[in-house]
Protein backbone atom coordinates (compact mmCIF):
# COMPACT_ATOMS: atom_id res chain seq x y z
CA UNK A 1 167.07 188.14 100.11
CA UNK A 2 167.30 184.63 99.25
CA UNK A 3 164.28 184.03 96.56
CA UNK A 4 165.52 180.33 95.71
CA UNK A 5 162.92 177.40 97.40
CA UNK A 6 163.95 175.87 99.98
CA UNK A 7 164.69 172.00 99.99
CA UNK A 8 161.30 171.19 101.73
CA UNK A 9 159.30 173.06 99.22
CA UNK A 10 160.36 171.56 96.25
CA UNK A 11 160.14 168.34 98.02
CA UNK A 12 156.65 169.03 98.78
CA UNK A 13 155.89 169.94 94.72
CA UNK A 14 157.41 167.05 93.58
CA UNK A 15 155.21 164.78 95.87
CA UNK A 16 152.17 167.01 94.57
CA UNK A 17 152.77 166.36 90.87
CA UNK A 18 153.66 162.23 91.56
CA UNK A 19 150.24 162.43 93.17
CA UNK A 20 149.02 164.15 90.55
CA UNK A 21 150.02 162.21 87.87
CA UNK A 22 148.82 158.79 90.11
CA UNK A 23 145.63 160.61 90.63
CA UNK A 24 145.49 161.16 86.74
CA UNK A 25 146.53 157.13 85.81
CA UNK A 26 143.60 155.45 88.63
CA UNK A 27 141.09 157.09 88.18
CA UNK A 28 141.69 156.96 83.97
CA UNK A 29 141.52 153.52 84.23
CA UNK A 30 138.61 152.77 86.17
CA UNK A 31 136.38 154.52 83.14
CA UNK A 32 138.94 152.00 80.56
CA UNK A 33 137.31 149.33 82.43
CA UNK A 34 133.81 150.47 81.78
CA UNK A 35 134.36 150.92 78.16
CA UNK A 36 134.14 147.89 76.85
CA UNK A 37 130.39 148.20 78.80
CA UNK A 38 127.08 149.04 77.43
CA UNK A 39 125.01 151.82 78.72
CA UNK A 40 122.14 149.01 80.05
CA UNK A 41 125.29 146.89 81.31
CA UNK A 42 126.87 149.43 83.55
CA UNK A 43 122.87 150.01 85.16
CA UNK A 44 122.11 146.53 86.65
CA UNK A 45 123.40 144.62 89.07
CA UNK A 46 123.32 140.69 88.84
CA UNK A 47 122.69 140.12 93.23
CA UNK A 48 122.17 141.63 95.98
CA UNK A 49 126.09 140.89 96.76
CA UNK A 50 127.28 142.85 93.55
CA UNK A 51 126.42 146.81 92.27
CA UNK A 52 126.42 148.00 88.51
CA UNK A 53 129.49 149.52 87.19
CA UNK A 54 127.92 152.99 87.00
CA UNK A 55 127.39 152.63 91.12
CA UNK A 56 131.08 151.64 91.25
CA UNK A 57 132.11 154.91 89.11
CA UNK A 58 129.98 157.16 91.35
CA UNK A 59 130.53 155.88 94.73
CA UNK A 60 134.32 156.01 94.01
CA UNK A 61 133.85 159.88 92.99
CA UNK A 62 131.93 160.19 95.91
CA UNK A 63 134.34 159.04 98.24
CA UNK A 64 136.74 162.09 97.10
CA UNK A 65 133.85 164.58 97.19
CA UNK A 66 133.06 163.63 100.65
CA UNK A 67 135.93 162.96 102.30
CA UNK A 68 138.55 165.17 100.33
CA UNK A 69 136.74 168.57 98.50
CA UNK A 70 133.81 168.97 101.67
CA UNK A 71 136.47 168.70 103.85
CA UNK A 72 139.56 170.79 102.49
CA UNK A 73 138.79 172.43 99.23
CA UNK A 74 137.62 176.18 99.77
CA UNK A 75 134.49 177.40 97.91
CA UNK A 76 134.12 174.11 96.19
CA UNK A 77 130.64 173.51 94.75
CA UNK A 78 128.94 169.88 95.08
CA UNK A 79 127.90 168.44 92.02
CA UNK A 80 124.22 167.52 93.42
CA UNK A 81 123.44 167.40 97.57
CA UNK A 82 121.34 163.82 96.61
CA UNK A 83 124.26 161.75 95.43
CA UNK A 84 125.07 161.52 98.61
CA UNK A 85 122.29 159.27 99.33
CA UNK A 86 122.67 157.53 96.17
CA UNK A 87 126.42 157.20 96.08
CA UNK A 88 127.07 156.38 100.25
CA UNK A 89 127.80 152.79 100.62
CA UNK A 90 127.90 152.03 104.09
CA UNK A 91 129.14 155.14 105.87
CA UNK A 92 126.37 155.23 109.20
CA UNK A 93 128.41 158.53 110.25
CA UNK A 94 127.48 160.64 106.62
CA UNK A 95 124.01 159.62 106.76
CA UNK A 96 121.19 157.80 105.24
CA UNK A 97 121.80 155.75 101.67
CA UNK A 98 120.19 154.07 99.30
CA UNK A 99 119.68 149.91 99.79
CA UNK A 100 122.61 148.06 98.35
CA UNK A 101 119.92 145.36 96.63
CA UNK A 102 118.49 148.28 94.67
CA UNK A 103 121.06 150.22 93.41
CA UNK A 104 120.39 148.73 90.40
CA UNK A 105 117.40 150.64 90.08
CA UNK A 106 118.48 153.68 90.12
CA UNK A 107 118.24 154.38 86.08
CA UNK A 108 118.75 158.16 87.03
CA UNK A 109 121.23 159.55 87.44
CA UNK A 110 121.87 158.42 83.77
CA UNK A 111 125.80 157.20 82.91
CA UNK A 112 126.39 160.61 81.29
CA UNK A 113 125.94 162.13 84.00
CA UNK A 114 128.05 159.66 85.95
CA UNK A 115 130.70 160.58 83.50
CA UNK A 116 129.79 163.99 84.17
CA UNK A 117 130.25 164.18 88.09
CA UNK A 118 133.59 162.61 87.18
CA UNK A 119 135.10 164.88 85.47
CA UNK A 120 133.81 167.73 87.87
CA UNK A 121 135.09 166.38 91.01
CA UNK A 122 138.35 165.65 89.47
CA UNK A 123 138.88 168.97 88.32
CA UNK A 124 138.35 170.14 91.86
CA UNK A 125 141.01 167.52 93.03
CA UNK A 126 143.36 168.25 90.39
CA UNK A 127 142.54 172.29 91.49
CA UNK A 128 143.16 171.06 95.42
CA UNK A 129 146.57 169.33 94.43
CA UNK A 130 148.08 172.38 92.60
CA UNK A 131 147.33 174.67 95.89
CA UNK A 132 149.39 175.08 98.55
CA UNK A 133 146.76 173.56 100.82
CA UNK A 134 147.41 170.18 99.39
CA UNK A 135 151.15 170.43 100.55
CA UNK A 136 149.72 169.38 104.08
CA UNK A 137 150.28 165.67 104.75
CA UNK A 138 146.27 165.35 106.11
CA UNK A 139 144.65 165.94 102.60
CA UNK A 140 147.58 164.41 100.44
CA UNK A 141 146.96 161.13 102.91
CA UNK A 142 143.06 161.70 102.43
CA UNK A 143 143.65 161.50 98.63
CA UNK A 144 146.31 158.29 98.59
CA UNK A 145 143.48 156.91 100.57
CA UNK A 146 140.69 157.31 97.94
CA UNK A 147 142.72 156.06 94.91
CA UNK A 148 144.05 152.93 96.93
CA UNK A 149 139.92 152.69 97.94
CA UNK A 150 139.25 153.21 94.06
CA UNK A 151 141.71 150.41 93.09
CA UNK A 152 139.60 148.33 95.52
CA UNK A 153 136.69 149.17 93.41
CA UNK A 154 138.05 148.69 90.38
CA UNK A 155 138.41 144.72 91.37
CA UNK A 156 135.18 144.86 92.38
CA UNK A 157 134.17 146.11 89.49
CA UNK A 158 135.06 143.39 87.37
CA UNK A 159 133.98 140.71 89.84
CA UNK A 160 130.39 142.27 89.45
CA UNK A 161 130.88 142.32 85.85
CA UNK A 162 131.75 138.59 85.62
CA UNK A 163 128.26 137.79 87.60
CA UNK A 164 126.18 140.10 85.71
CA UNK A 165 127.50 138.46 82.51
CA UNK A 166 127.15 134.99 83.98
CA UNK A 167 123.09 134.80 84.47
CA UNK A 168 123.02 136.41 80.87
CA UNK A 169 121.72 133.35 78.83
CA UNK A 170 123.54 134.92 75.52
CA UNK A 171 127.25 134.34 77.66
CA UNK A 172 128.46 137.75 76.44
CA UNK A 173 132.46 138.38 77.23
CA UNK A 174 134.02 141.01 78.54
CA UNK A 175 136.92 140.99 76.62
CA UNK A 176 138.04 138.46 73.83
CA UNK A 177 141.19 137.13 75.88
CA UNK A 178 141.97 136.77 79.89
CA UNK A 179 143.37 139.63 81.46
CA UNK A 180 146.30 137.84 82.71
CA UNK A 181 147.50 134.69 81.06
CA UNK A 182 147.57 131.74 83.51
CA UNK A 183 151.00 130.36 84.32
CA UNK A 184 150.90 126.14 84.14
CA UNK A 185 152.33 123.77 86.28
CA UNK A 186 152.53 120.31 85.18
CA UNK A 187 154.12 119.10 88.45
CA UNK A 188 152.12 117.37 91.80
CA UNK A 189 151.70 118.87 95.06
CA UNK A 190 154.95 119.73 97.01
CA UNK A 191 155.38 120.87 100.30
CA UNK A 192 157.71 123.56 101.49
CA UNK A 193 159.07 123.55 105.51
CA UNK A 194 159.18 126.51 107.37
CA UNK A 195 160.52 126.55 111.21
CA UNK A 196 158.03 127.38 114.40
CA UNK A 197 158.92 130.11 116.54
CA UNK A 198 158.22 133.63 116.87
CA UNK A 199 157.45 135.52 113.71
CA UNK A 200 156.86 139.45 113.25
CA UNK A 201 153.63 139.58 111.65
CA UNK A 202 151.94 142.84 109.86
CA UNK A 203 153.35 146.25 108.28
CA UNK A 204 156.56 148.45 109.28
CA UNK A 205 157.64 150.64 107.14
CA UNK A 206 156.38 154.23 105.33
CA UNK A 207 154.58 153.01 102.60
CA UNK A 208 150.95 152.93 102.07
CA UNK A 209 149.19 150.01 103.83
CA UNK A 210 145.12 149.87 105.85
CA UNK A 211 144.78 150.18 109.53
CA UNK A 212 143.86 146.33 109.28
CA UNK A 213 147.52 145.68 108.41
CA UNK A 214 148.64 146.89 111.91
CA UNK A 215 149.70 147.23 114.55
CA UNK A 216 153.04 144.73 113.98
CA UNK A 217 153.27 142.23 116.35
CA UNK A 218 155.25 138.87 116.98
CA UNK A 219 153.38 135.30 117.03
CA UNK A 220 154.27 131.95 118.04
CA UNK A 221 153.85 129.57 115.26
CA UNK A 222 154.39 125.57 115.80
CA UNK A 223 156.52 123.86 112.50
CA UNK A 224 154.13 123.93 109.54
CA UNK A 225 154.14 122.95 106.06
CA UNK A 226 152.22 124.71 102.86
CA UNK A 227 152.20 123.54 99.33
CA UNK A 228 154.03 124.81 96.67
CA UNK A 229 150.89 125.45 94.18
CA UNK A 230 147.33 126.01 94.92
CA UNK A 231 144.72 123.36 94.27
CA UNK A 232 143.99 123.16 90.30
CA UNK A 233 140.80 121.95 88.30
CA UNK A 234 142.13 118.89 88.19
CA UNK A 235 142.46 118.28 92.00
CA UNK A 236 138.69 119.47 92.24
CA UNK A 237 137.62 117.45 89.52
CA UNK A 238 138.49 114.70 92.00
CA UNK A 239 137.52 115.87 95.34
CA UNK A 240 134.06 116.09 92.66
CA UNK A 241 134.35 112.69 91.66
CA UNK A 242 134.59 111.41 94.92
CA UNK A 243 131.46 112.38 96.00
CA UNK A 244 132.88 115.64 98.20
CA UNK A 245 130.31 117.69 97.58
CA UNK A 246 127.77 114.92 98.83
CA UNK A 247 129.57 113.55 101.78
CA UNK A 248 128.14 115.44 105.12
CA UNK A 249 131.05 114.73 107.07
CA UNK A 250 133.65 116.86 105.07
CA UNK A 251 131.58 120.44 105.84
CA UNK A 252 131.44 122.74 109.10
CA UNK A 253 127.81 122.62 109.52
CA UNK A 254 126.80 125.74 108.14
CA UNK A 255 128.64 125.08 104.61
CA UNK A 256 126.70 122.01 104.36
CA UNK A 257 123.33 123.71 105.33
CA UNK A 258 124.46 126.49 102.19
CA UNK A 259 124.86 123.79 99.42
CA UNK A 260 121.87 122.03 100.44
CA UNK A 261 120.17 124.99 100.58
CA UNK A 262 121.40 126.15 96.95
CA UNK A 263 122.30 122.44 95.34
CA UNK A 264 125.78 123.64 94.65
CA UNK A 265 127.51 120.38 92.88
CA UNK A 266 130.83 122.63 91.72
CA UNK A 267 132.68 125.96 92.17
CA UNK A 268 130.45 128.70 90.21
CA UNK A 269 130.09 129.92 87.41
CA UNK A 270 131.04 125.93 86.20
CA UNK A 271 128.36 124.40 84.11
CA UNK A 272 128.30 120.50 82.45
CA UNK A 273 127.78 120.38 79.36
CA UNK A 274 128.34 118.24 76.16
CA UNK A 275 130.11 115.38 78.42
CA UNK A 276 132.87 118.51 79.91
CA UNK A 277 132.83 120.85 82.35
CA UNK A 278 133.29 124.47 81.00
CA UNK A 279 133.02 127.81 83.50
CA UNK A 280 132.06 131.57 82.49
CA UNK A 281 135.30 134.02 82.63
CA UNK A 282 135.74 137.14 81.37
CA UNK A 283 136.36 135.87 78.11
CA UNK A 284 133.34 134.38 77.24
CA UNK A 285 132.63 130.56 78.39
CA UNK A 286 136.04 127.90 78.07
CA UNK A 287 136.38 124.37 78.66
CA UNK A 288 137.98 123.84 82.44
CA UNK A 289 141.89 123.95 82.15
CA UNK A 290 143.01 121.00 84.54
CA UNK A 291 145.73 122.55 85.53
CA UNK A 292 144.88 125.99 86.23
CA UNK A 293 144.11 127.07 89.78
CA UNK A 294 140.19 126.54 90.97
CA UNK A 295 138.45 129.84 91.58
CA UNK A 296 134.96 130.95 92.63
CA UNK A 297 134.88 128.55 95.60
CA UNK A 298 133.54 129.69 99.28
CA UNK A 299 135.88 129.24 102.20
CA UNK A 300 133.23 126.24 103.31
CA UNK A 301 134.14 124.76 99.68
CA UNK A 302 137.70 125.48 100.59
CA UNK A 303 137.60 123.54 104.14
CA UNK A 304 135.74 120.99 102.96
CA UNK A 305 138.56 120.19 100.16
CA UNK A 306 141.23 120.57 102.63
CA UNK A 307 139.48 117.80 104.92
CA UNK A 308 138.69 115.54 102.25
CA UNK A 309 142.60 115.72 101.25
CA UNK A 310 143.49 114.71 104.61
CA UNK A 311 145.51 118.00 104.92
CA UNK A 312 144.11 122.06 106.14
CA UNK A 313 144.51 125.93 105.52
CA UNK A 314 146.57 128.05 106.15
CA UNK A 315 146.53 130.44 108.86
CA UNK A 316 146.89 133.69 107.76
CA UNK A 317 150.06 134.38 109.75
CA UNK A 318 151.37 131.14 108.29
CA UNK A 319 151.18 131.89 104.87
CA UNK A 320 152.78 135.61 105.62
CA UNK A 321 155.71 133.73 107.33
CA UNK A 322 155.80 131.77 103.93
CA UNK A 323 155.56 134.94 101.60
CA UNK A 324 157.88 136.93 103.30
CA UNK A 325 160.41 134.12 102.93
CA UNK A 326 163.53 134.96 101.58
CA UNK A 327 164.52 131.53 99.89
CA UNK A 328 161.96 129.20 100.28
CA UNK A 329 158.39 130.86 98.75
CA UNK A 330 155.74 128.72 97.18
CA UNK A 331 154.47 129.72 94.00
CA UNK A 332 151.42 131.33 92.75
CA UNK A 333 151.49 133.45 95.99
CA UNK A 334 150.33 136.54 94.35
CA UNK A 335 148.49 137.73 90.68
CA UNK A 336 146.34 133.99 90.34
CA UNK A 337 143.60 134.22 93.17
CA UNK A 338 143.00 135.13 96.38
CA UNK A 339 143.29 132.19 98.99
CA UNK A 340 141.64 131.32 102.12
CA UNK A 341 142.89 131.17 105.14
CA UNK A 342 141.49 129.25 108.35
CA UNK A 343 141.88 132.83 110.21
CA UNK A 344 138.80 134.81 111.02
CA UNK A 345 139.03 138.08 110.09
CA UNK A 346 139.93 139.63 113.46
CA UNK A 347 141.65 142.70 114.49
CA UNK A 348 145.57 142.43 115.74
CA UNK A 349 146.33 143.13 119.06
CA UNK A 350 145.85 146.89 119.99
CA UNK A 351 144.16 147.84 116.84
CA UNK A 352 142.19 151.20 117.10
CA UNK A 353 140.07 152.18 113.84
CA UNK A 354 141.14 155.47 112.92
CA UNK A 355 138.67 158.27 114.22
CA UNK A 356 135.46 159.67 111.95
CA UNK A 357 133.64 158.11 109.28
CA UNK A 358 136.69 157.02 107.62
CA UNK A 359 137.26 154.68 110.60
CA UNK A 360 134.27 152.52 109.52
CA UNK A 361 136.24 151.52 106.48
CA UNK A 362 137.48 147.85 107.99
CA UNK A 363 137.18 147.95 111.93
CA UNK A 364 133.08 146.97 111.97
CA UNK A 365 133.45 144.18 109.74
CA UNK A 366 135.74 142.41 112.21
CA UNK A 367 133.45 139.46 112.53
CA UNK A 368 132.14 136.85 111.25
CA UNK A 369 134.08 136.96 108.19
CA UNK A 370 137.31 135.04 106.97
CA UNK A 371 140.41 136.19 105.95
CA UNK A 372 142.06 135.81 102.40
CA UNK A 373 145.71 136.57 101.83
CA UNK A 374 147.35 136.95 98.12
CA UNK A 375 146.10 138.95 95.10
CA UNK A 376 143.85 137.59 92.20
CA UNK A 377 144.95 138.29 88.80
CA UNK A 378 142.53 141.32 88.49
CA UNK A 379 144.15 142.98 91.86
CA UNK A 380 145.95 145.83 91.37
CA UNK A 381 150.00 145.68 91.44
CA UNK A 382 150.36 147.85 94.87
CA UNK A 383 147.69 145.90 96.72
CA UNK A 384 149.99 142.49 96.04
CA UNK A 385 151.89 142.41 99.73
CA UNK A 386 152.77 140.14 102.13
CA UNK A 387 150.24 142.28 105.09
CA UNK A 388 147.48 143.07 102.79
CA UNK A 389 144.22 141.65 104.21
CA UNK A 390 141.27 140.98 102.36
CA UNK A 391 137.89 139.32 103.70
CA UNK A 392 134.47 138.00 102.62
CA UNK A 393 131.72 136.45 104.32
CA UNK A 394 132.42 131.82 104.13
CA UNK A 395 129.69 131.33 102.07
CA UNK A 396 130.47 134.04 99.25
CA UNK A 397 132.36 132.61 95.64
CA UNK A 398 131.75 135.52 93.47
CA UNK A 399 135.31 136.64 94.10
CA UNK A 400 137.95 135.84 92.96
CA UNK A 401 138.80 133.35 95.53
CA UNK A 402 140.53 129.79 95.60
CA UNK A 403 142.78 127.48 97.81
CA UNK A 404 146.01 126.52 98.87
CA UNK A 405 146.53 123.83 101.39
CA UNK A 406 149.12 123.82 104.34
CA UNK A 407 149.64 120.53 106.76
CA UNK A 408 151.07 120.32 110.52
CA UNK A 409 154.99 118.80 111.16
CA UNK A 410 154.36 116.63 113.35
């Protein structure tokens, strides 16, 4: 009798313990970003748009209790039937949930027990990934799923930590130095050529990527240009000085209705003071760095400094053309900010949202929202790619958003 494992089986254990070990790294540093946190910060939130870290550390848990242990560990016990309510974010097919604008009134459960529900549903997991039952593609995709979701998060996390901080009249910083150093160009605005035609747009291939990604599909794209750089403090500083955010004619209508509305004069988080401009970070408040890119603007802030430059944005199949480029790529692409594209944030062509609850996870938010392609310097390594899609609502800045401009050939 042949008791040696067969090639497929220790395949299948080797994938188990690389999960494990990812498992192990993501969700570890998700609570290393809350440590440098308060107990009172990680309970408030700073808008209606952002949630308090402890939300962030329990919905993420709660995405592997629900969709994970309920579904495919045996005899596991849930931590407490009411975080469900608490801890649900916008999943209509698991059931009622608590309002978004008040989770940061939810004082109970306290952050030690947070902490708590953490380490219990990720001793299930780590039970779930040493059985044989996790040796079935369905629940090892299930749990690749909730750590890329968590990685979302833990963006989100600091973007909500950044606007809680802001409104705080002492300033406080998150950490003493920027995550990521920024990289400085001294040079003007270039433009790089790439040829019309028929592109393959979207993701092929076996690695990880969201339904919003596919299907893959060609597109005709006319001769277009995009700069080599995004648009720096220093360009804004003159689209400022020129009166952009007071000229009507330079907005869509409803971006010009929002600043009105709200008197926004820069991007946010910038404040005047002492005869210089100087914006909040994670590090505490510095002087604006001319040359680094702009961030915190709203796609109408975007469009409108596109217009007044004489030049536009980027569709989003443009600027994948442009990354995927083997020789010709513009820089600051990827790790500096997320960038706006002109493309509403649409489904591709045969697109089906995968079936359950987990299938409200990007299909319903296909309108009335714009598309940003890139990574910001707090995204996550894996998420950087050519296909990834990420979207807000035009008149939201509290990402980390900014802008690069593109132009036609004529």
């Amino acid at each position: 009798m042949n008791t040696l494992p067969s090639i497929e089986h220790t395949q299948r254990v080797e994938n188990n313990e690389a999960l494990y070990h990812k498992f192990s790294e993501i969700r570890q540093h998700t609570v290393n970003l809350a440590t440098p946190l308060s107990a009172e910060d990680m309970v408030v939130q700073a808008n209606d748009e952002c949630s308090p870290t402890k939300w962030h550390l329990a919905h993420t848990t709660w995405f592997f209790e629900t969709f994970v242990l309920k579904k495919y560990a045996k005899n596991y016990s849930v931590f407490d039937e009411r975080y469900d309510y608490c801890f649900n974010s916008y999943y209509e097919s698991i059931g009622d949930r608590h309002p978004k604008a008040f989770r940061g009134l939810l004082t109970r459960p306290t952050c030690d027990q947070i902490f708590s529900y953490r380490q219990h549903v990720d001793a299930a997991i780590y039970k779930l990934m040493l059985s044989n039952h996790c040796e079935r593609s369905t629940t090892a995709a299930v749990i690749e799923l909730g750590l890329q979701h968590e990685q979302q998060h833990q963006e989100l996390l600091l973007m909500d930590i950044l606007a809680l901080f802001a409104v705080n009249p002492l300033r406080p910083h998150y950490k003493s130095v920027q995550s990521t150093p920024e990289i400085i160009y001294d040079t003007g605005l270039n433009w790089n050529s790439f040829e019309g035609g028929v592109h393959h747009i979207g993701h092929t291939g076996s690695g990880f990527a969201w339904d919003n990604e596919s299907p893959s599909h060609d597109v005709l794209l006319q001769p277009f240009r995009m700069a080599d750089r995004l648009v720096n403090n220093a360009d804004w500083l003159e689209f400022m000085n020129d009166s952009g955010y007071e000229t009507a004619t330079l907005w869509l209508a409803d971006g010009w209705s929002k600043i009105c509305q709200h008197n926004i004069k820069a991007p946010l988080y910038w404040h005047y003071e002492n005869t210089m401009w100087s914006s909040m970070t994670l590090a505490g408040v510095h002087p604006i760095d001319p040359k680094s890119p702009v961030i915190h603007v709203s796609f109408y802030e975007a469009d409108a400094f596109a217009r007044w430059s004489g030049q536009r944005l980027p569709t989003e199949f443009e600027w994948e053309v442009a990354a995927r480029s083997t020789s010709n790529v513009p820089k600051q692409m990827f790790g500096k900010v997320w960038q706006w594209m002109q493309s509403a944030y649409q489904p591709y062509p045969g697109y089906k949202p995968p079936l359950g609850a987990i299938g409200e996870y990007n299909g319903k938010f296909m309108i009335n929202q714009q598309t940003l392609r890139g990574s910001s310097f707090a995204t996550p390594h894996n998420h950087s790619r050519a296909t990834y899609r990420n979207f807000f609502y035009p008149h939201q800045r509290w990402q980390f958003s900014g802008v690069r401009l593109a132009q036609n050939v004529s």
